[in-house]
C-alpha atoms as a PDB file:
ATOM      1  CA  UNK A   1       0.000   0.000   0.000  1.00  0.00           C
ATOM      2  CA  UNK A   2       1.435   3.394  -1.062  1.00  0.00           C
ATOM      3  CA  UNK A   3       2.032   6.327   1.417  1.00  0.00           C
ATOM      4  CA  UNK A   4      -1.656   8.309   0.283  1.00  0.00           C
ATOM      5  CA  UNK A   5      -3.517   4.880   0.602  1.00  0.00           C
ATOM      6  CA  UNK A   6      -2.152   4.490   3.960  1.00  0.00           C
ATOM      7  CA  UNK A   7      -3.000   8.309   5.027  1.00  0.00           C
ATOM      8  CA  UNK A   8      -6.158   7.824   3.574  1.00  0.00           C
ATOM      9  CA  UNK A   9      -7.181   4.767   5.293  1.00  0.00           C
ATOM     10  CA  UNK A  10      -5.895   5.879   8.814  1.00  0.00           C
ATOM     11  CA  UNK A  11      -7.479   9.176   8.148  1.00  0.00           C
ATOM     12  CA  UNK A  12     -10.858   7.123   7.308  1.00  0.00           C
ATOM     13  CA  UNK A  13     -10.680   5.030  10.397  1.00  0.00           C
ATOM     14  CA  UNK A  14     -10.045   8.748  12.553  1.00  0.00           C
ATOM     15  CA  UNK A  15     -13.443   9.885  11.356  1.00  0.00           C
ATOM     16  CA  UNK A  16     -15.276   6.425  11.745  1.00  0.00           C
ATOM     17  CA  UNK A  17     -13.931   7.216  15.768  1.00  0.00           C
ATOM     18  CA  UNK A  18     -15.978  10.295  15.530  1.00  0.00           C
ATOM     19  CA  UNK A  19     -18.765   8.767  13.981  1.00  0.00           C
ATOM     20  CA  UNK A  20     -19.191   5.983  16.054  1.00  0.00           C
ATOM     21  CA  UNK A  21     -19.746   8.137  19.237  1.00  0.00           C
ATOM     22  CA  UNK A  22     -21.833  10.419  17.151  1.00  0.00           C
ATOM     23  CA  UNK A  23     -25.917  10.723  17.419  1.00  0.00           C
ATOM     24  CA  UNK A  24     -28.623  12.202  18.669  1.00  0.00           C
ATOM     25  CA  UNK A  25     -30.055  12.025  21.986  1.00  0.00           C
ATOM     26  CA  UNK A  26     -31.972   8.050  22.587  1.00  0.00           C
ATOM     27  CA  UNK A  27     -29.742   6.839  20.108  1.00  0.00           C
ATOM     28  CA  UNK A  28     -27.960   3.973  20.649  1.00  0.00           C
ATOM     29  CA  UNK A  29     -24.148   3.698  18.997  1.00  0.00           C
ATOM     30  CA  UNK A  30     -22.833   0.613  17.094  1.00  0.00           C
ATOM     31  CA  UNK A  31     -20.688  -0.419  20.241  1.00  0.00           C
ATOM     32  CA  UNK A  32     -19.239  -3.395  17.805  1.00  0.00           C
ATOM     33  CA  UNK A  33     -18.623  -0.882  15.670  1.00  0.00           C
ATOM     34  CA  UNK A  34     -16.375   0.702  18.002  1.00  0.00           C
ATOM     35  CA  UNK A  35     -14.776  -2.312  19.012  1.00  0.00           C
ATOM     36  CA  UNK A  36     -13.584  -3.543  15.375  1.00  0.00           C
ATOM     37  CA  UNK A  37     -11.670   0.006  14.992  1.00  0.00           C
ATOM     38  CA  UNK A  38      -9.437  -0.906  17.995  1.00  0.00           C
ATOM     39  CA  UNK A  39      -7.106  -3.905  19.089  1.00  0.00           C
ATOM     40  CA  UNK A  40      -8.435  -6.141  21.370  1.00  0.00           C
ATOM     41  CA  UNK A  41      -6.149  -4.367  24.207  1.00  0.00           C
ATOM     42  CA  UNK A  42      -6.318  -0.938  23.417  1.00  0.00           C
ATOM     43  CA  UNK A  43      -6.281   1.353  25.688  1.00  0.00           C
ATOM     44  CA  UNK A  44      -7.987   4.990  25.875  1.00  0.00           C
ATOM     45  CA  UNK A  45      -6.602   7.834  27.703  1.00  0.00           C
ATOM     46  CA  UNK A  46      -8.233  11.674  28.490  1.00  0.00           C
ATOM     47  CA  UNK A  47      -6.043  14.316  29.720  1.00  0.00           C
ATOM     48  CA  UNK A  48      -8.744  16.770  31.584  1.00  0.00           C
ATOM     49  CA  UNK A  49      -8.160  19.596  33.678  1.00  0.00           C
ATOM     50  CA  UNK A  50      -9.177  17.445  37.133  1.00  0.00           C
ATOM     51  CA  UNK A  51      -6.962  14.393  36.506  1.00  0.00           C
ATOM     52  CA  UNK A  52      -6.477  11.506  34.150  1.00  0.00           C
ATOM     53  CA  UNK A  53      -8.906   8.681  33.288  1.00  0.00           C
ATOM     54  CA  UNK A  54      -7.355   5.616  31.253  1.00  0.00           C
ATOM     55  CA  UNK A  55      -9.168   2.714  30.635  1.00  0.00           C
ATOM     56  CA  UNK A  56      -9.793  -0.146  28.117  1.00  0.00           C
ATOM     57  CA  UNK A  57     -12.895   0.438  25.493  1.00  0.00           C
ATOM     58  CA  UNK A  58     -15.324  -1.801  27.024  1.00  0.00           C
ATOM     59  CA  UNK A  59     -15.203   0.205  30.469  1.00  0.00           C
ATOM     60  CA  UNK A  60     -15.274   3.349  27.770  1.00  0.00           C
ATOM     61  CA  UNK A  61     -18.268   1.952  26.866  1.00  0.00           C
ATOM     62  CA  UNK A  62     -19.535   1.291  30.121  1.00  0.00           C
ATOM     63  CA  UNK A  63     -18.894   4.160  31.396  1.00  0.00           C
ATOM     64  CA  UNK A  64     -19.775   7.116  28.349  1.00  0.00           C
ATOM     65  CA  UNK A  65     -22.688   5.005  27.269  1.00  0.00           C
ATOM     66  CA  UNK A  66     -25.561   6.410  29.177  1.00  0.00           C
ATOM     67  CA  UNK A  67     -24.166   9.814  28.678  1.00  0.00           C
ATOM     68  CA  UNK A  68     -23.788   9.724  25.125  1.00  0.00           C
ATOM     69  CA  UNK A  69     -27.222   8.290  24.138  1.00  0.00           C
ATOM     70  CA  UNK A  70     -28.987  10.404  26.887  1.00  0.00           C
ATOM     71  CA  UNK A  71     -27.583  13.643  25.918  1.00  0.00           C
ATOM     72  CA  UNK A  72     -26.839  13.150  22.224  1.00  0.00           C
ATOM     73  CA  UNK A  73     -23.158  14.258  20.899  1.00  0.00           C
ATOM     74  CA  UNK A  74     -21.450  15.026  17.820  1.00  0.00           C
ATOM     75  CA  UNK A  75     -17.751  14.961  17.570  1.00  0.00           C
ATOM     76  CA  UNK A  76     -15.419  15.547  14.710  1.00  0.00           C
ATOM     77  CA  UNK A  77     -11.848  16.766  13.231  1.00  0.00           C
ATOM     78  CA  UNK A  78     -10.757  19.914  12.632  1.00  0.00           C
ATOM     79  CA  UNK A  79      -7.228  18.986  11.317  1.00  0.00           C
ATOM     80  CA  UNK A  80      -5.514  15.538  10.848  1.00  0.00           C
ATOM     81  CA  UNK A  81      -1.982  15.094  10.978  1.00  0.00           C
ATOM     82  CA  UNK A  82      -0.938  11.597  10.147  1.00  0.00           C
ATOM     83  CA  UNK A  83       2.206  10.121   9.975  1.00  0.00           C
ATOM     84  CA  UNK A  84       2.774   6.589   8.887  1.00  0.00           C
ATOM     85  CA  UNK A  85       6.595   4.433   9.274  1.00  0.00           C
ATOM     86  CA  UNK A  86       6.252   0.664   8.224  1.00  0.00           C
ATOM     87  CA  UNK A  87       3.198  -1.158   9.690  1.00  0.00           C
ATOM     88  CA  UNK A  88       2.428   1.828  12.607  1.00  0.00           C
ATOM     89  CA  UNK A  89       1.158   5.246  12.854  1.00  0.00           C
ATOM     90  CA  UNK A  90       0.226   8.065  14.347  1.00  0.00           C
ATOM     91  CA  UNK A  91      -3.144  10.348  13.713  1.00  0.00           C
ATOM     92  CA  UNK A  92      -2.789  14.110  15.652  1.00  0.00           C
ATOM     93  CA  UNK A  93      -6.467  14.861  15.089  1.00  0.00           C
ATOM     94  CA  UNK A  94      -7.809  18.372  16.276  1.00  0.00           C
ATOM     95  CA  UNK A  95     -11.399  17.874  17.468  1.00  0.00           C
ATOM     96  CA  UNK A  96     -14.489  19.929  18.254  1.00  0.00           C
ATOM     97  CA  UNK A  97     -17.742  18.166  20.079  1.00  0.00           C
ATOM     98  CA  UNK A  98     -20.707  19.526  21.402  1.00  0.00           C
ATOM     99  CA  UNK A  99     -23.879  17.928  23.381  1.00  0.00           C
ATOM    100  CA  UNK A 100     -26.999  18.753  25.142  1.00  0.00           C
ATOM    101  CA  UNK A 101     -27.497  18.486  28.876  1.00  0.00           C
ATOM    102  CA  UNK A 102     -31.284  17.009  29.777  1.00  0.00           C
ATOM    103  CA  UNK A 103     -32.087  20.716  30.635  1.00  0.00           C
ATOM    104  CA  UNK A 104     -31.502  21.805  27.716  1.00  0.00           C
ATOM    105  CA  UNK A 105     -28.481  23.549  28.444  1.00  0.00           C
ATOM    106  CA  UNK A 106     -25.357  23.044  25.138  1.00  0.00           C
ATOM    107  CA  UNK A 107     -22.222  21.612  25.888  1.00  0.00           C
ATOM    108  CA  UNK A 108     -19.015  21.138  24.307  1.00  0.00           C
ATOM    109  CA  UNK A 109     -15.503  20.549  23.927  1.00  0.00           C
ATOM    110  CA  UNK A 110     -12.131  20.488  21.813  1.00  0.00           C
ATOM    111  CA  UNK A 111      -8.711  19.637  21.847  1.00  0.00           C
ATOM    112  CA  UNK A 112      -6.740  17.133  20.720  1.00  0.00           C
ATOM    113  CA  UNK A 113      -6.594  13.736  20.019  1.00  0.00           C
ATOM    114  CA  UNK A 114      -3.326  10.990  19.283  1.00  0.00           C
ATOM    115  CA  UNK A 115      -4.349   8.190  17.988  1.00  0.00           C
ATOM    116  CA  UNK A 116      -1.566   5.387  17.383  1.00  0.00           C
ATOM    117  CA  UNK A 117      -2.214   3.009  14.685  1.00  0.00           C
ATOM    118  CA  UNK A 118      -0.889  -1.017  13.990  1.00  0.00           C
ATOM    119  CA  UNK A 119      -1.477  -2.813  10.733  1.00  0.00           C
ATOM    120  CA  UNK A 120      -3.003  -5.770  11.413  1.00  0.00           C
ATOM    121  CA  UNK A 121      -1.752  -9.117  10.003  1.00  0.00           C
ATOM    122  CA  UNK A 122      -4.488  -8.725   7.600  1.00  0.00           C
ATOM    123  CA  UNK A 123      -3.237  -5.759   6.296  1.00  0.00           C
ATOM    124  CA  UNK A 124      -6.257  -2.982   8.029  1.00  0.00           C
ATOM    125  CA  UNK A 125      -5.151  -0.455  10.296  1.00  0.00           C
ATOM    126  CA  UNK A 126      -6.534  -0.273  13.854  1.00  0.00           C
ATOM    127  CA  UNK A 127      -6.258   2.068  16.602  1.00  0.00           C
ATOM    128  CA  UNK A 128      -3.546   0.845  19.085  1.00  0.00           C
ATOM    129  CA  UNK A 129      -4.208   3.543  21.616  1.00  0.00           C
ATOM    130  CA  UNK A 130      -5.517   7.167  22.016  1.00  0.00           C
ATOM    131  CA  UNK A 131      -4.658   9.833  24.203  1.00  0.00           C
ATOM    132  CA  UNK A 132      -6.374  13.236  24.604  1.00  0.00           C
ATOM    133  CA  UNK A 133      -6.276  16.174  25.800  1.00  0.00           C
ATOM    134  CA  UNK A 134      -8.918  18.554  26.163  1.00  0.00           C
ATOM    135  CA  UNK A 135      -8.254  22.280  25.415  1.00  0.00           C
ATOM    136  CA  UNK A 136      -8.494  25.152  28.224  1.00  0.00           C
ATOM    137  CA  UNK A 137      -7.348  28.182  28.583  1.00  0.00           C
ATOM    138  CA  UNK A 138      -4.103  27.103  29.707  1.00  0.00           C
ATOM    139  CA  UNK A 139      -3.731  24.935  26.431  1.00  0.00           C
ATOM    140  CA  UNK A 140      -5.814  26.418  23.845  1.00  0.00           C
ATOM    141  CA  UNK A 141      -5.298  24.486  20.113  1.00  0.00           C
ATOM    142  CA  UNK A 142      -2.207  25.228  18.047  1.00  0.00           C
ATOM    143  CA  UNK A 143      -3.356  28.223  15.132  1.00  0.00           C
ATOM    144  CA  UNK A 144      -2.578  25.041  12.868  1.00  0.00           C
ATOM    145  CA  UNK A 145      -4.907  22.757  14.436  1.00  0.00           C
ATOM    146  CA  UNK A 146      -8.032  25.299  14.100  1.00  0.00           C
ATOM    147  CA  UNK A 147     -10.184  24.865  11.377  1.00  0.00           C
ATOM    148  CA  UNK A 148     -13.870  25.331  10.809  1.00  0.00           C
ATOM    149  CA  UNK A 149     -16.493  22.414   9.925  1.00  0.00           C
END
C-alpha cells in the first residue's frame, strides 16, 4: 500500500472514531462498531483539567454510554496530521464536540486527540491507543490545528 492509501485509510478510520460516538439524543451507537476500529487491548486515555482517566474500550463503553445516548453528541476533526513508518502510525487529530445536557443547556468541547495506529496481520489499520487532551485556557489548540467544519 502506497504512502496516500495508507493516510487515507488511517485518516478514514479517525473519522469512523468520531462517527461511532456520534448521534442524537436516545440513540444507541454501534458499540461493535467501536470495538472492530481498535485492538483487542487498546487502551484509551483523556487528559482533563481534574486528573487523568485511562481505561480499556469496554469500560469506555460502560462508562460514556448512558451519557452519550442520553444527551446526544457530535464529535469531529478539525485537522488531521498523520504520519505513517512501516506497519504503525500516528493520527494528531484536532477535534471539536458539542452535546446537550437534559435541561436543555449546550455543551461542548475540543482539543486534541493521538491516535496510534498497527497494521493488522491482515493488512487494516486499527487504533492501538488514544490519548487526549482537552483544550483550556491554559492549552488552547495550536493556530494550525483550528479549522472550521
Amino acid at each position: 500500500m502506497d504512502k496516500n492509501a495508507n493516510v487515507a485509510a488511517i485518516e478514514h478510520i479517525v473519522a469512523k472514531a468520531y462517527a461511532v460516538i456520534s448521534g442524537p439524543a436516545e440513540a444507541e451507537r454501534d458499540w461493535d462498531a467501536m470495538r472492530a476500529l481498535y485492538l483487542p487491548a487498546a487502551r484509551m486515555t483523556a487528559m482533563r483539567p481534574d486528573g487523568t482517566e485511562t481505561c480499556t474500550v469496554e469500560e469506555y463503553i460502560a462508562r460514556k454510554r448512558d451519557f452519550l445516548t442520553r444527551n446526544g453528541f457530535s464529535e469531529g476533526a478539525l485537522v488531521n496530521r498523520v504520519e505513517v513508518y512501516g506497519d504503525m502510525a500516528h493520527a494528531w487529530s484536532s477535534y471539536s464536540g458539542d452535546w446537550t445536557e437534559p435541561d436543555g443547556t449546550r455543551g461542548g468541547t475540543r482539543g486534541i486527540n493521538s491516535f496510534q495506529m498497527r497494521r493488522a496481520e491482515n493488512g487494516n489499520w486499527r487504533i492501538h491507543s488514544l490519548l487526549w487532551q482537552i483544550e483550556t485556557p491554559d492549552f488552547p489548540l495550536p493556530a494550525d490545528m483550528e479549522a472550521t467544519r
